[in-house]
N, C-alpha and C. Protein backbone atom coordinates (compact mmCIF):
# COMPACT_ATOMS: atom_id res chain seq x y z
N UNK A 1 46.02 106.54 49.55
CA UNK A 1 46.90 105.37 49.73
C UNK A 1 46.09 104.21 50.30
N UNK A 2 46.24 103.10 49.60
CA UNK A 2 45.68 101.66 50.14
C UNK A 2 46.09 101.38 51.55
N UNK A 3 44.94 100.70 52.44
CA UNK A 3 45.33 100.11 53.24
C UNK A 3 46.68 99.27 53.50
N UNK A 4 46.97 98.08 52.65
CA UNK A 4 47.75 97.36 52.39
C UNK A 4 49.40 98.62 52.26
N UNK A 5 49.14 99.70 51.19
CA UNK A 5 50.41 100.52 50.72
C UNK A 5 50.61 100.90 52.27
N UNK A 6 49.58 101.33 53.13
CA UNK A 6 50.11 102.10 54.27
C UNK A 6 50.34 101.24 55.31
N UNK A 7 50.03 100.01 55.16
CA UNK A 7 50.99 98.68 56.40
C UNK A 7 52.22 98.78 55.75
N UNK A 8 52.40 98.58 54.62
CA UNK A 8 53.96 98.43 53.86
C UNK A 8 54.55 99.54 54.49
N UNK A 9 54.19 100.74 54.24
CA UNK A 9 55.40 102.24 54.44
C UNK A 9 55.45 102.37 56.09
N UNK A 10 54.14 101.26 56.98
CA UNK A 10 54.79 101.62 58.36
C UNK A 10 55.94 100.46 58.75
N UNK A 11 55.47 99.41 58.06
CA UNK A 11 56.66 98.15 58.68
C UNK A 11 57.76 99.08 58.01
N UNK A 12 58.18 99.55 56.96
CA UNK A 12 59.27 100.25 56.39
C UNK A 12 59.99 101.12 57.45
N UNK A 13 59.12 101.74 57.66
CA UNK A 13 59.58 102.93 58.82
C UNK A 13 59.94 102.55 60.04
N UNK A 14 59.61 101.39 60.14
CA UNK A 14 59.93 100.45 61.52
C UNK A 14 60.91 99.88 61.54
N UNK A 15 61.52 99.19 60.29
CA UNK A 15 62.30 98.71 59.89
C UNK A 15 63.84 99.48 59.71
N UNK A 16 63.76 100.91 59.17
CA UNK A 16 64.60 102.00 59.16
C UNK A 16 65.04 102.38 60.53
N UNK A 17 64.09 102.47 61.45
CA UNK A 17 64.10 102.95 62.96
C UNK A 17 64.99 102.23 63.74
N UNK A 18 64.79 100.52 63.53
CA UNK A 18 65.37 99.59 64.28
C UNK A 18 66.67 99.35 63.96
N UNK A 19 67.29 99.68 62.22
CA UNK A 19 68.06 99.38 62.06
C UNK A 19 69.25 100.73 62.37
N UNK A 20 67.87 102.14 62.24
CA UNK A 20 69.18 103.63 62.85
C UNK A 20 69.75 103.23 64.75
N UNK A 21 68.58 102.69 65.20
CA UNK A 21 68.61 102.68 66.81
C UNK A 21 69.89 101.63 67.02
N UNK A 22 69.83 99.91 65.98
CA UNK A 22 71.02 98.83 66.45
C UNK A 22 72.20 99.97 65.79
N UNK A 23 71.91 100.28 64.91
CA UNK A 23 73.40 101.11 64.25
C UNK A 23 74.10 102.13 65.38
N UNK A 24 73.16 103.01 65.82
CA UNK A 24 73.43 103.56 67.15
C UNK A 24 74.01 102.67 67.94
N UNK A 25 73.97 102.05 68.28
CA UNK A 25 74.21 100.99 69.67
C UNK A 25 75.11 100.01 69.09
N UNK A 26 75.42 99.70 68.03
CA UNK A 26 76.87 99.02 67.41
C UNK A 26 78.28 100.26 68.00
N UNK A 27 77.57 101.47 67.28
CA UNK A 27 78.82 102.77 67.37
C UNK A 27 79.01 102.56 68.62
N UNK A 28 77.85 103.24 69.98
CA UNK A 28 78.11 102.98 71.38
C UNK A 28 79.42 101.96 71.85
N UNK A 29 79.22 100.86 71.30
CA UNK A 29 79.97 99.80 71.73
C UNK A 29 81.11 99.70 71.61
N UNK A 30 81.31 100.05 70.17
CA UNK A 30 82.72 99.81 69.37
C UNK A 30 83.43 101.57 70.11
N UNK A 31 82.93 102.35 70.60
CA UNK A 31 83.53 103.72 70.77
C UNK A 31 84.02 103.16 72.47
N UNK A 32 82.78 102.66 72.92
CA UNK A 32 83.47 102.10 74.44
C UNK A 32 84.49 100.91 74.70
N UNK A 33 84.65 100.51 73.70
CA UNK A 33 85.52 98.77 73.60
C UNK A 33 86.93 99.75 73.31
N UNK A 34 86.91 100.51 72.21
CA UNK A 34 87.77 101.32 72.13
C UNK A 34 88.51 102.04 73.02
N UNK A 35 87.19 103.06 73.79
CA UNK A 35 88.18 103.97 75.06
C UNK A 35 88.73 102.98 76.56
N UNK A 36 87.94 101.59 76.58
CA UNK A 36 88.22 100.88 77.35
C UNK A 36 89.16 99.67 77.25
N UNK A 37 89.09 98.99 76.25
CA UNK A 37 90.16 98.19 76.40
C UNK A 37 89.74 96.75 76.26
N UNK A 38 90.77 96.46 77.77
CA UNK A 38 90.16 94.86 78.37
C UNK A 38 89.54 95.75 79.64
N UNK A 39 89.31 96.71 79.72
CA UNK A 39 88.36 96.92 81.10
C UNK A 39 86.97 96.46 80.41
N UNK A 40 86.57 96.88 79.28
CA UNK A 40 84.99 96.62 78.53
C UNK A 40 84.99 94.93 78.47
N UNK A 41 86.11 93.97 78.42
CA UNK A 41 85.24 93.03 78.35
C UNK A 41 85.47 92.39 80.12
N UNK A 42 86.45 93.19 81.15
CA UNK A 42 86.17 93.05 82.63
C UNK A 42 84.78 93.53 83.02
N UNK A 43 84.74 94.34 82.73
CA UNK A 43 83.31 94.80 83.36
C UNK A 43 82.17 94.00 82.85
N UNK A 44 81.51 93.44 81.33
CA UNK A 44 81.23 92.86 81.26
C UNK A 44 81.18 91.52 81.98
N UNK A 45 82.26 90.69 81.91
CA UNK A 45 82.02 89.48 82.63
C UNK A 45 81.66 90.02 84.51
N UNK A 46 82.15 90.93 85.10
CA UNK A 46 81.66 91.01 86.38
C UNK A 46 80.80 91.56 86.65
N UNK A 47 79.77 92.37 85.48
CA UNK A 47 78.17 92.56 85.95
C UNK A 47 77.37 91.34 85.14
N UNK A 48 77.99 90.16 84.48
CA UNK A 48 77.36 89.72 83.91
C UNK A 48 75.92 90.04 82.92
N UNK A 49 76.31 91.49 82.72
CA UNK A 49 75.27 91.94 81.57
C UNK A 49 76.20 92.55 80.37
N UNK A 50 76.04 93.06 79.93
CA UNK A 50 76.38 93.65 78.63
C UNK A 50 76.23 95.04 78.77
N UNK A 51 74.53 95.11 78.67
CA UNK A 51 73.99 96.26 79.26
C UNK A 51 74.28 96.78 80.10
N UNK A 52 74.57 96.72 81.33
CA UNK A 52 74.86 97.02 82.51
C UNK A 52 76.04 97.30 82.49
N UNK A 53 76.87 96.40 81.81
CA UNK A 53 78.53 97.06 81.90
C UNK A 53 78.98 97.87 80.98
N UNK A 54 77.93 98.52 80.30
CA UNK A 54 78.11 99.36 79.58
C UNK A 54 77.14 100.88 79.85
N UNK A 55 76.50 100.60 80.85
CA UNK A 55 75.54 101.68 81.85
C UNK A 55 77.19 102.08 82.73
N UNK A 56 77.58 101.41 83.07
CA UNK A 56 78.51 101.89 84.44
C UNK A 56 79.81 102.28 83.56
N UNK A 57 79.99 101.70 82.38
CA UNK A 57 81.30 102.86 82.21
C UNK A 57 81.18 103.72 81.51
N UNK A 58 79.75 104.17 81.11
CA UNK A 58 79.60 105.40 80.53
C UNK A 58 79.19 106.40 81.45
N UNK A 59 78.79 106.00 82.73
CA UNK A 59 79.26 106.60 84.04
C UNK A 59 80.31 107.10 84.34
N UNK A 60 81.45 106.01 84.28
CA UNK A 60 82.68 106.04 84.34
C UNK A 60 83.03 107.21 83.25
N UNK A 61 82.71 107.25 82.06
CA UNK A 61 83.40 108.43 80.97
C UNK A 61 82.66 109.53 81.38
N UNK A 62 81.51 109.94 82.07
CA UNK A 62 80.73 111.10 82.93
C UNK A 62 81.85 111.53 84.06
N UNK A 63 82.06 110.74 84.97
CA UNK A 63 82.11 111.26 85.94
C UNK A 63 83.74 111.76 85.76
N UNK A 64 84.77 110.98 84.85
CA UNK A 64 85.87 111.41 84.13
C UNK A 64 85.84 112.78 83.90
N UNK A 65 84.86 112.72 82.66
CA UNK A 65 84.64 114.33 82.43
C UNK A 65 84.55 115.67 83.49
N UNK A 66 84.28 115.55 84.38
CA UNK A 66 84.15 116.61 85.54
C UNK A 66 85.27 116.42 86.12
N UNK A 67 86.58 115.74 85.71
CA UNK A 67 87.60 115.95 86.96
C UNK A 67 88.32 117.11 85.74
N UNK A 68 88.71 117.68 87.19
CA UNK A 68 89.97 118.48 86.52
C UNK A 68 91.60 117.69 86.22
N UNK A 69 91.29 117.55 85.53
CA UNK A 69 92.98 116.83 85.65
C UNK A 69 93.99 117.46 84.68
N UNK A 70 95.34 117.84 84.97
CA UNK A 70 96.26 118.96 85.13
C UNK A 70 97.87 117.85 84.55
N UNK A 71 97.78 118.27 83.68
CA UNK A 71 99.17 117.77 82.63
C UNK A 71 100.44 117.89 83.81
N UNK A 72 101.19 116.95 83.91
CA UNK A 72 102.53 117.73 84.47
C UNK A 72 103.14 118.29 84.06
N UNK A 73 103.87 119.50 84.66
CA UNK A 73 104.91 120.49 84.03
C UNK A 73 106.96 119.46 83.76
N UNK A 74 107.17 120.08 82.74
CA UNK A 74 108.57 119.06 82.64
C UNK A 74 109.19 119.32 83.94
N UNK A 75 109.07 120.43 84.74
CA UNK A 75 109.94 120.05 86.09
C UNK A 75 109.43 119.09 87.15
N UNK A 76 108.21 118.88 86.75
CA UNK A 76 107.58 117.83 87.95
C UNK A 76 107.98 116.60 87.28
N UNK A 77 107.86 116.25 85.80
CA UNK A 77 107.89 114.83 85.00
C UNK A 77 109.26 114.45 85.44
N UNK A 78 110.51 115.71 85.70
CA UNK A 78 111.87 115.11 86.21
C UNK A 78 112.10 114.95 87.36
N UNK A 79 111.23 115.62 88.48
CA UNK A 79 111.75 115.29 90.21
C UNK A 79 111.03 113.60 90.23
N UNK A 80 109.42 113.54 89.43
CA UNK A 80 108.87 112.43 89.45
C UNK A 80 109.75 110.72 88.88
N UNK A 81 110.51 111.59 88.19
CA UNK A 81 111.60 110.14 87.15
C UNK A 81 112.70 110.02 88.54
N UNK A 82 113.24 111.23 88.81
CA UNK A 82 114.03 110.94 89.62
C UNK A 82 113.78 110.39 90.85
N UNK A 83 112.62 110.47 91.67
CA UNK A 83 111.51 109.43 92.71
C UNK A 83 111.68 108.26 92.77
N UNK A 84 111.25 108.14 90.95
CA UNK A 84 111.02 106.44 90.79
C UNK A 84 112.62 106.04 90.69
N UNK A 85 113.22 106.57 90.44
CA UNK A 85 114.48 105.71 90.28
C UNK A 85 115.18 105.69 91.23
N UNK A 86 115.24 106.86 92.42
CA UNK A 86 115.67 106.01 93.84
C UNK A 86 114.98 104.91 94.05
N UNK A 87 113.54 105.06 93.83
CA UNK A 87 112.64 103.48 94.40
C UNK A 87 113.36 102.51 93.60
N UNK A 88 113.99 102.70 92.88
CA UNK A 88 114.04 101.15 91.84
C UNK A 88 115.62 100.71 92.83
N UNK A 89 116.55 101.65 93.29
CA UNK A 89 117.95 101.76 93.57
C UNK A 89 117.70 101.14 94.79
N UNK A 90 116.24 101.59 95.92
CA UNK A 90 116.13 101.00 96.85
C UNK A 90 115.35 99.72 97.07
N UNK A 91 115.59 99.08 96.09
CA UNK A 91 114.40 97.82 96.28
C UNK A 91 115.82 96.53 96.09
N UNK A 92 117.52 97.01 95.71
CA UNK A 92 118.05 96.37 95.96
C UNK A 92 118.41 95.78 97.46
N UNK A 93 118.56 96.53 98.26
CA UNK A 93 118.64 96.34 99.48
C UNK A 93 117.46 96.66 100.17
N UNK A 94 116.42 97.11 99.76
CA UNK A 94 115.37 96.72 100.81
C UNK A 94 113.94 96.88 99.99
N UNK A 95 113.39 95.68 99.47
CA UNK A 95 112.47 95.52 98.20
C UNK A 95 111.32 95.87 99.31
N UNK A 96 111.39 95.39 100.64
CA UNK A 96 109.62 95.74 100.90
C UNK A 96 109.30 97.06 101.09
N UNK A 97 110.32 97.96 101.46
CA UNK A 97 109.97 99.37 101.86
C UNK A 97 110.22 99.84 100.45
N UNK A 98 110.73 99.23 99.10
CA UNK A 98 110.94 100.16 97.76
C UNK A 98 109.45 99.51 97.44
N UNK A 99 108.50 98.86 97.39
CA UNK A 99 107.31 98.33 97.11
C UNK A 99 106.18 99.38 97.65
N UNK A 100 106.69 100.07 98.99
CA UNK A 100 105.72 100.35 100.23
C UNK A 100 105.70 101.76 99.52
N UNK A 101 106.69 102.05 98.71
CA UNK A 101 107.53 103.65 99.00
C UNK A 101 106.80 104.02 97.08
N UNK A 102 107.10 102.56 96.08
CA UNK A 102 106.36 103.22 95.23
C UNK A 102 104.54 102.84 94.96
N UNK A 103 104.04 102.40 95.99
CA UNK A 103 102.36 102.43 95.88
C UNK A 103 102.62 103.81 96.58
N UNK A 104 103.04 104.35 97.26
CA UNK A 104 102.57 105.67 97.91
C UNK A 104 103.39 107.07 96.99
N UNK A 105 103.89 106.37 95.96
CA UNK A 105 104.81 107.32 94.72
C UNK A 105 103.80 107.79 93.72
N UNK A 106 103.05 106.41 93.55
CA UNK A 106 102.00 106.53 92.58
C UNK A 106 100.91 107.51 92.98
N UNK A 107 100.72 106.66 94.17
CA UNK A 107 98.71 107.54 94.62
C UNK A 107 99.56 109.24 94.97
N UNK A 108 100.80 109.48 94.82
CA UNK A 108 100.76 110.69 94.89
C UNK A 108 100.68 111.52 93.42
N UNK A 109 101.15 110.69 92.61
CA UNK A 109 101.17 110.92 91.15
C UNK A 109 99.84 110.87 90.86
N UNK A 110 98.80 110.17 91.15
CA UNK A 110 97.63 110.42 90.27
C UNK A 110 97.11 111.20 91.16
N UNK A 111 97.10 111.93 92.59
CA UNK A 111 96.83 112.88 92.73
C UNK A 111 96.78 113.86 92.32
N UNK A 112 98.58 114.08 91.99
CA UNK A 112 99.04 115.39 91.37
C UNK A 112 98.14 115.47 89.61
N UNK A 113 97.98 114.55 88.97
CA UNK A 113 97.35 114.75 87.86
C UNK A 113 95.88 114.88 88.12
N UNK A 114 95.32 115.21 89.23
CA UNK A 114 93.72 115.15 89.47
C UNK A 114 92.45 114.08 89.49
N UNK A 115 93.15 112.97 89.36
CA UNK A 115 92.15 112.12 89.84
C UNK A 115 91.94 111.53 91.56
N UNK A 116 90.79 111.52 91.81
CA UNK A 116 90.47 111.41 93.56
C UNK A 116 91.21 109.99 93.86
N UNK A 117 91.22 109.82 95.02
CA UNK A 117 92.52 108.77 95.65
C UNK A 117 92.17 108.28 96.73
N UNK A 118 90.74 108.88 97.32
CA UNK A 118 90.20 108.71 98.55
C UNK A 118 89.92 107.11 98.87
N UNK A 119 89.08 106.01 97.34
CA UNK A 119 88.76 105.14 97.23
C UNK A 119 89.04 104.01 96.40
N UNK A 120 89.69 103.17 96.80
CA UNK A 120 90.34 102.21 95.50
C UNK A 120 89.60 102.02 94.38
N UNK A 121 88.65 101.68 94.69
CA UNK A 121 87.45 101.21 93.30
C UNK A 121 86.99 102.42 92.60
N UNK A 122 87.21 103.81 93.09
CA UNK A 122 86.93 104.70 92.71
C UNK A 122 88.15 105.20 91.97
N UNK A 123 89.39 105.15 92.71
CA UNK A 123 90.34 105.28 91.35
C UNK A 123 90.65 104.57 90.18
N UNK A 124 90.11 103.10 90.45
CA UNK A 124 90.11 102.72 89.60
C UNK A 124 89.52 102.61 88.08
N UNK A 125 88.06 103.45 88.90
CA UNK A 125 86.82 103.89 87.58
C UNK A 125 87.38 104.63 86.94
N UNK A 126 88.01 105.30 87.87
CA UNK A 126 88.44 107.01 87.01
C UNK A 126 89.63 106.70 85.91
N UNK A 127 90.44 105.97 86.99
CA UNK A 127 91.97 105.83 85.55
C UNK A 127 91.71 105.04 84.53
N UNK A 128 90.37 103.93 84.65
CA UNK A 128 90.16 103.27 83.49
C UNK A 128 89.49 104.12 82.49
N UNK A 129 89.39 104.89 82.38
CA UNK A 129 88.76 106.23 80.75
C UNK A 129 89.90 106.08 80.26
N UNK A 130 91.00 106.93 80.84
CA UNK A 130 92.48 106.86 79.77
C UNK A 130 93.52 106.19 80.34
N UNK A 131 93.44 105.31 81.47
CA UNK A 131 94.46 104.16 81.30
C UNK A 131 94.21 102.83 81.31
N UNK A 132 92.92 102.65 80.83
CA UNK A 132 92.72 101.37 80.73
C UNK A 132 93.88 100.30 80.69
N UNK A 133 94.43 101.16 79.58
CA UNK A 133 95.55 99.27 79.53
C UNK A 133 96.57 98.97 80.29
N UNK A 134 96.80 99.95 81.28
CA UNK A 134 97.78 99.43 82.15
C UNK A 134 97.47 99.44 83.91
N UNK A 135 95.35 99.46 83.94
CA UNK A 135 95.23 99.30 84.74
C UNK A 135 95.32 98.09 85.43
N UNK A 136 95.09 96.93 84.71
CA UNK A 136 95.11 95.73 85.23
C UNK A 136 97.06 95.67 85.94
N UNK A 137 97.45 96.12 85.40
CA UNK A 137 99.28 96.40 86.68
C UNK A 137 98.83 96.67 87.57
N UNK A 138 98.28 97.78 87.88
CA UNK A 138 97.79 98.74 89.23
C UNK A 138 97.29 97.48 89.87
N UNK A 139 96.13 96.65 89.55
CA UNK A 139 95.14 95.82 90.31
C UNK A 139 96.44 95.06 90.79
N UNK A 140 96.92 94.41 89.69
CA UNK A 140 97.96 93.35 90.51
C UNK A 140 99.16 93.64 91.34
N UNK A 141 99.72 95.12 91.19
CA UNK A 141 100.50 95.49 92.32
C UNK A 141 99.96 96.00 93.25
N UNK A 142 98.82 96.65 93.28
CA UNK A 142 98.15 96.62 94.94
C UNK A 142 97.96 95.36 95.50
N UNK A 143 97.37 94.22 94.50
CA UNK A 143 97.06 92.95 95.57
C UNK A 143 98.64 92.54 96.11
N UNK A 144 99.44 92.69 95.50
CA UNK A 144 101.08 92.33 95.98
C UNK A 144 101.04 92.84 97.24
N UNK A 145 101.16 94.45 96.98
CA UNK A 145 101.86 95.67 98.27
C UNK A 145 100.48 94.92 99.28
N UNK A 146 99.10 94.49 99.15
CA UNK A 146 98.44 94.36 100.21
C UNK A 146 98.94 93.01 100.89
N UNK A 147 99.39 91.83 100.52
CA UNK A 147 100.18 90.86 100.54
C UNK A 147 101.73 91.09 101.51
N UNK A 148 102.20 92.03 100.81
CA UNK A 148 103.49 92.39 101.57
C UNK A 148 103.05 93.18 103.08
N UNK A 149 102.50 94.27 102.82
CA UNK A 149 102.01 94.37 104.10
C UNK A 149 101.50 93.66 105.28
N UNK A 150 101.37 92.35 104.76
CA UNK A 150 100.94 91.33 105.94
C UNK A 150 101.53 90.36 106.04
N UNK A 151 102.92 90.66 105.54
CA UNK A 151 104.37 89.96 105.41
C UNK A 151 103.79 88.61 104.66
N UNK A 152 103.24 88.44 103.76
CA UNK A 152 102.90 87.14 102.87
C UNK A 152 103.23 87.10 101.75
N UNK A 153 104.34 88.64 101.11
CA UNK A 153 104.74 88.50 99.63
C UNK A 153 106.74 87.69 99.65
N UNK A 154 106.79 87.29 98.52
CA UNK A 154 108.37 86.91 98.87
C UNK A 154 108.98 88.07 97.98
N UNK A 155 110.16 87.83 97.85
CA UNK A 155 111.06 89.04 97.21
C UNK A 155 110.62 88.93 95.34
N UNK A 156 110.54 87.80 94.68
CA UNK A 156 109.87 87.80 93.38
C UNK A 156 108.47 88.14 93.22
N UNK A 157 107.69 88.52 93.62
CA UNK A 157 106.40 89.11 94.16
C UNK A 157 106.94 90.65 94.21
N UNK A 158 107.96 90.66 95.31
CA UNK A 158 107.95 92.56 95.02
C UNK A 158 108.60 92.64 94.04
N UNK A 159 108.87 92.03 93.56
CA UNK A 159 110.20 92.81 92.41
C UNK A 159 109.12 92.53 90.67
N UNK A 160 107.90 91.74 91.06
CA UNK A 160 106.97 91.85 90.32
C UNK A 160 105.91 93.19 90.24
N UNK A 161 105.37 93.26 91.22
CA UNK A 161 104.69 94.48 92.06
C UNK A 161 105.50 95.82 91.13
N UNK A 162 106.88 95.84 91.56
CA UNK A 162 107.75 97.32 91.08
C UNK A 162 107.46 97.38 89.55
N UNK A 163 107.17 95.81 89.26
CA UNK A 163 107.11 96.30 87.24
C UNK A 163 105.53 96.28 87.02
N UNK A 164 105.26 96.03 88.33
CA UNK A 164 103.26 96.27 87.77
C UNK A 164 103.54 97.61 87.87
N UNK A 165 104.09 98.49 89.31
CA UNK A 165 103.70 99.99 89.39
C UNK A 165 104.39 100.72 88.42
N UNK A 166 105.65 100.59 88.13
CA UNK A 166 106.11 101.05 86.63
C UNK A 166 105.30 101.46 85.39
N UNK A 167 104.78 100.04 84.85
CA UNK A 167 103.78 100.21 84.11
C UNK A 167 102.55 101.53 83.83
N UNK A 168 102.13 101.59 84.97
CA UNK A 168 101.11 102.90 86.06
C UNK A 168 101.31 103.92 85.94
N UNK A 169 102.71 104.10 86.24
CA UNK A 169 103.50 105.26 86.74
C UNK A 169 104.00 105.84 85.52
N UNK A 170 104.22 104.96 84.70
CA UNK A 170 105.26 105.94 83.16
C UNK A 170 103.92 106.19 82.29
N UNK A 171 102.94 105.24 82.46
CA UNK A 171 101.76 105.87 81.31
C UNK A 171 101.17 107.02 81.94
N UNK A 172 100.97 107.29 83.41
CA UNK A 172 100.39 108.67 83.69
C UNK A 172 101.90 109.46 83.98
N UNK A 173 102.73 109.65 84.01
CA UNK A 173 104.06 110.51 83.89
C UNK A 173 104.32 110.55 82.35
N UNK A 174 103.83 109.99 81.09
CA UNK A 174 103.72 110.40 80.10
C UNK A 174 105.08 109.96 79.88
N UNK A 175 105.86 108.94 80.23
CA UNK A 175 107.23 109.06 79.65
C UNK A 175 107.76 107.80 80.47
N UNK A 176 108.96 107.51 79.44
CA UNK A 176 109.68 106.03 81.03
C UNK A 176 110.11 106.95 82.25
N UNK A 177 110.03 106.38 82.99
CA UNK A 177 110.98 107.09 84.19
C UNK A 177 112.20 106.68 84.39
N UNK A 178 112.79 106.07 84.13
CA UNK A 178 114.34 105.57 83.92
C UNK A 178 114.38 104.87 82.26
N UNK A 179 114.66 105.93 81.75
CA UNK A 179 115.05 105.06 80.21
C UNK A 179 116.39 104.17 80.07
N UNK A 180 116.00 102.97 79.46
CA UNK A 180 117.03 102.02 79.35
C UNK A 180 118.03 102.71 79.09
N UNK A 181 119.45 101.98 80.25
CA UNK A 181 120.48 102.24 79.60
C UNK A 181 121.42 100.99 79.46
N UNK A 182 121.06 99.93 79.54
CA UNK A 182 121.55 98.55 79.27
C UNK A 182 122.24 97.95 80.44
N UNK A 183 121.48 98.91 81.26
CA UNK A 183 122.48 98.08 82.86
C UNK A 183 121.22 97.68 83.34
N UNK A 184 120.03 97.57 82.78
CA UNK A 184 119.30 96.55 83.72
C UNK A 184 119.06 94.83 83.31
N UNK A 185 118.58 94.69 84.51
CA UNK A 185 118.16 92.99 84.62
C UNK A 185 117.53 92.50 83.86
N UNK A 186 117.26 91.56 83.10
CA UNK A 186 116.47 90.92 82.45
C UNK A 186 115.31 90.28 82.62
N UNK A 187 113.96 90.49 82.42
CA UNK A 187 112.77 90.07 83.17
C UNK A 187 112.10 89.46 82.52
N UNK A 188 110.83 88.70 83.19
CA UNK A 188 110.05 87.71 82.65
C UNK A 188 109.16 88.14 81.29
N UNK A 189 108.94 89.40 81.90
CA UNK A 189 108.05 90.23 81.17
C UNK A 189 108.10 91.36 80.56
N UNK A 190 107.33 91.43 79.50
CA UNK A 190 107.62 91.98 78.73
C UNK A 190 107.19 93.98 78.75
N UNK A 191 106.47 93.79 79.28
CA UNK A 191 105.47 95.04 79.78
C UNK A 191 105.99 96.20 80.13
N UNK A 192 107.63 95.88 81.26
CA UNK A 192 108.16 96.96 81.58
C UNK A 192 109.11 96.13 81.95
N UNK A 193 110.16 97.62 82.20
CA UNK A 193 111.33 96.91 82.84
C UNK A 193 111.46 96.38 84.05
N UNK A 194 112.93 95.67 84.66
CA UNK A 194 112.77 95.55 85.88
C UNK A 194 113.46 96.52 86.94
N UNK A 195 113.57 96.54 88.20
CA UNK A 195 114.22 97.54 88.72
C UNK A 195 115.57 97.49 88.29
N UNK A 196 116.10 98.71 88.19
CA UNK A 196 117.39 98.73 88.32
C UNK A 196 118.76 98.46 89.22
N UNK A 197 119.88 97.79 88.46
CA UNK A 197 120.93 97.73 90.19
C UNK A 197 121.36 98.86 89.93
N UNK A 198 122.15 98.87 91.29
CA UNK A 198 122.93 99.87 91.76
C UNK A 198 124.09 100.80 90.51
N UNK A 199 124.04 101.63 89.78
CA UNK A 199 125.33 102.38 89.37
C UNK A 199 126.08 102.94 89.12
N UNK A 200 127.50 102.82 88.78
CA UNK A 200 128.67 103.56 89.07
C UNK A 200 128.05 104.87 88.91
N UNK A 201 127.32 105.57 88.08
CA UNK A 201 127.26 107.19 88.22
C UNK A 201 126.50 107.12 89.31
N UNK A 202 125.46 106.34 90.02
CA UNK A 202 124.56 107.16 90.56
C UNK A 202 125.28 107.40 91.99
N UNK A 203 126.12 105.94 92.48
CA UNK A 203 127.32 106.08 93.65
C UNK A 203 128.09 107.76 93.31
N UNK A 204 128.48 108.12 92.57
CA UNK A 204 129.20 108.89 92.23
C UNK A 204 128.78 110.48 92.83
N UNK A 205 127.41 110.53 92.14
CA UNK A 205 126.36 111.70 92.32
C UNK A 205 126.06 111.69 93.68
N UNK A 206 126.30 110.84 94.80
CA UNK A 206 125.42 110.87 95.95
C UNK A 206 126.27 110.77 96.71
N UNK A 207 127.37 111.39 97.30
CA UNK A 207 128.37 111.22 98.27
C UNK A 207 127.75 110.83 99.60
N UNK A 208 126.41 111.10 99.97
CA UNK A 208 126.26 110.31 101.48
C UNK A 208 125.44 108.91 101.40
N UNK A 209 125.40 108.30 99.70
CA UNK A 209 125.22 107.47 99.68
C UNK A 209 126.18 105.87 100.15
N UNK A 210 125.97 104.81 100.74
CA UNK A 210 127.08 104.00 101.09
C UNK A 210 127.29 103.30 100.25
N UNK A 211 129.00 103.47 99.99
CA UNK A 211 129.07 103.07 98.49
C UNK A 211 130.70 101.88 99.32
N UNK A 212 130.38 101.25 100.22
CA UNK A 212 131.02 100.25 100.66
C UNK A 212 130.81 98.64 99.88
N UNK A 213 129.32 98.63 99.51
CA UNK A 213 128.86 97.54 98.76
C UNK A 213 129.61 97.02 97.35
């Protein structure tokens, strides 16, 4: 083989290499944009690399992989529906403790499904693998409940907060937790519902409930 034939068949081979390696690294991307969401183009803009925000959530899909995480059984998915829907019953008459009552509904719920709870930013790595899209709720009803806790949220703020944690709460409970029954409120948004009022069956079911109102 000529000099010249054997520069040709190595640029060739170079050429094949670069284009298997970008082809590789197109798939990478499009498989992580996929399992992520809008977290892939959050993380992006806040490491300001590309690279880099795509080093840390394939971290993120690592360190996913090693949790044990444990389906709920249908008797837990119904004490859990029934939880959230006192919280929704109690945020009529007292929205900051139904706000207080479902951030501490949730972090018990993604306990019970096995992800760690010890560290905010750390649950947050974790639930973004498979809940990406309704993590950005979570972010904005913790900044609420952290707000309310330092008495700086107003009552449209919590009653925002309850449809961020909703959101949270029915995609890892695998189901609504109060399915519409046309007695609720009408809300800004579209995402989830809003809490529910007070009604006639549930007065009914709860005799030491005060049903003077």
């Amino acid at each position: 083989m000529s000099p010249t034939a054997t520069i040709i068949l190595i640029v060739v081979i170079l050429v094949v290499i670069a284009a298997v390696v970008y082809g590789v690294q197109v798939m990478r991307r499009k498989q992580l944009q996929h399992t992520f969401g809008p977290e892939y183009d959050r993380a992006v803009a806040d490491s300001g690399s590309r690279t880099e925000a795509e080093k840390e959530l394939r971290e993120r899909e690592k360190k996913h992989a090693a949790l044990e995480l444990k389906p709920l059984s249908p008797e837990a998915q119904t004490t859990y529906a029934a939880n959230w829907e006192e919280v929704q019953i109690q945020f009529v008459d007292s929205p900051v403790e139904a706000v207080t009552a479902a951030d501490e509904l949730v972090t018990r719920l993604i306990t019970d499904r096995g992800y760690p709870t010890a560290e905010y930013d750390e649950r947050l790595a974790t639930l973004s693998v498979e809940h990406a899209r309704t993590l950005e709720h979570y972010r904005k009803a913790h900044e609420i409940s952290r707000r309310n806790t330092a008495g700086e949220a107003n009552t449209e703020d919590l009653r925002q907060a309850l449809v961020h944690y909703r959101a949270l709460f029915a995609d890892l409970l695998g189901t609504d937790p109060v399915p519409s029954t046309g007695t609720t409120t009408p809300v800004s948004t579209s995402d989830a519902p809003t809490p529910a009022p007070r009604r006639a069956a549930d007065e009914s079911e709860s005799p030491a409930r005060d049903t003077s109102r």
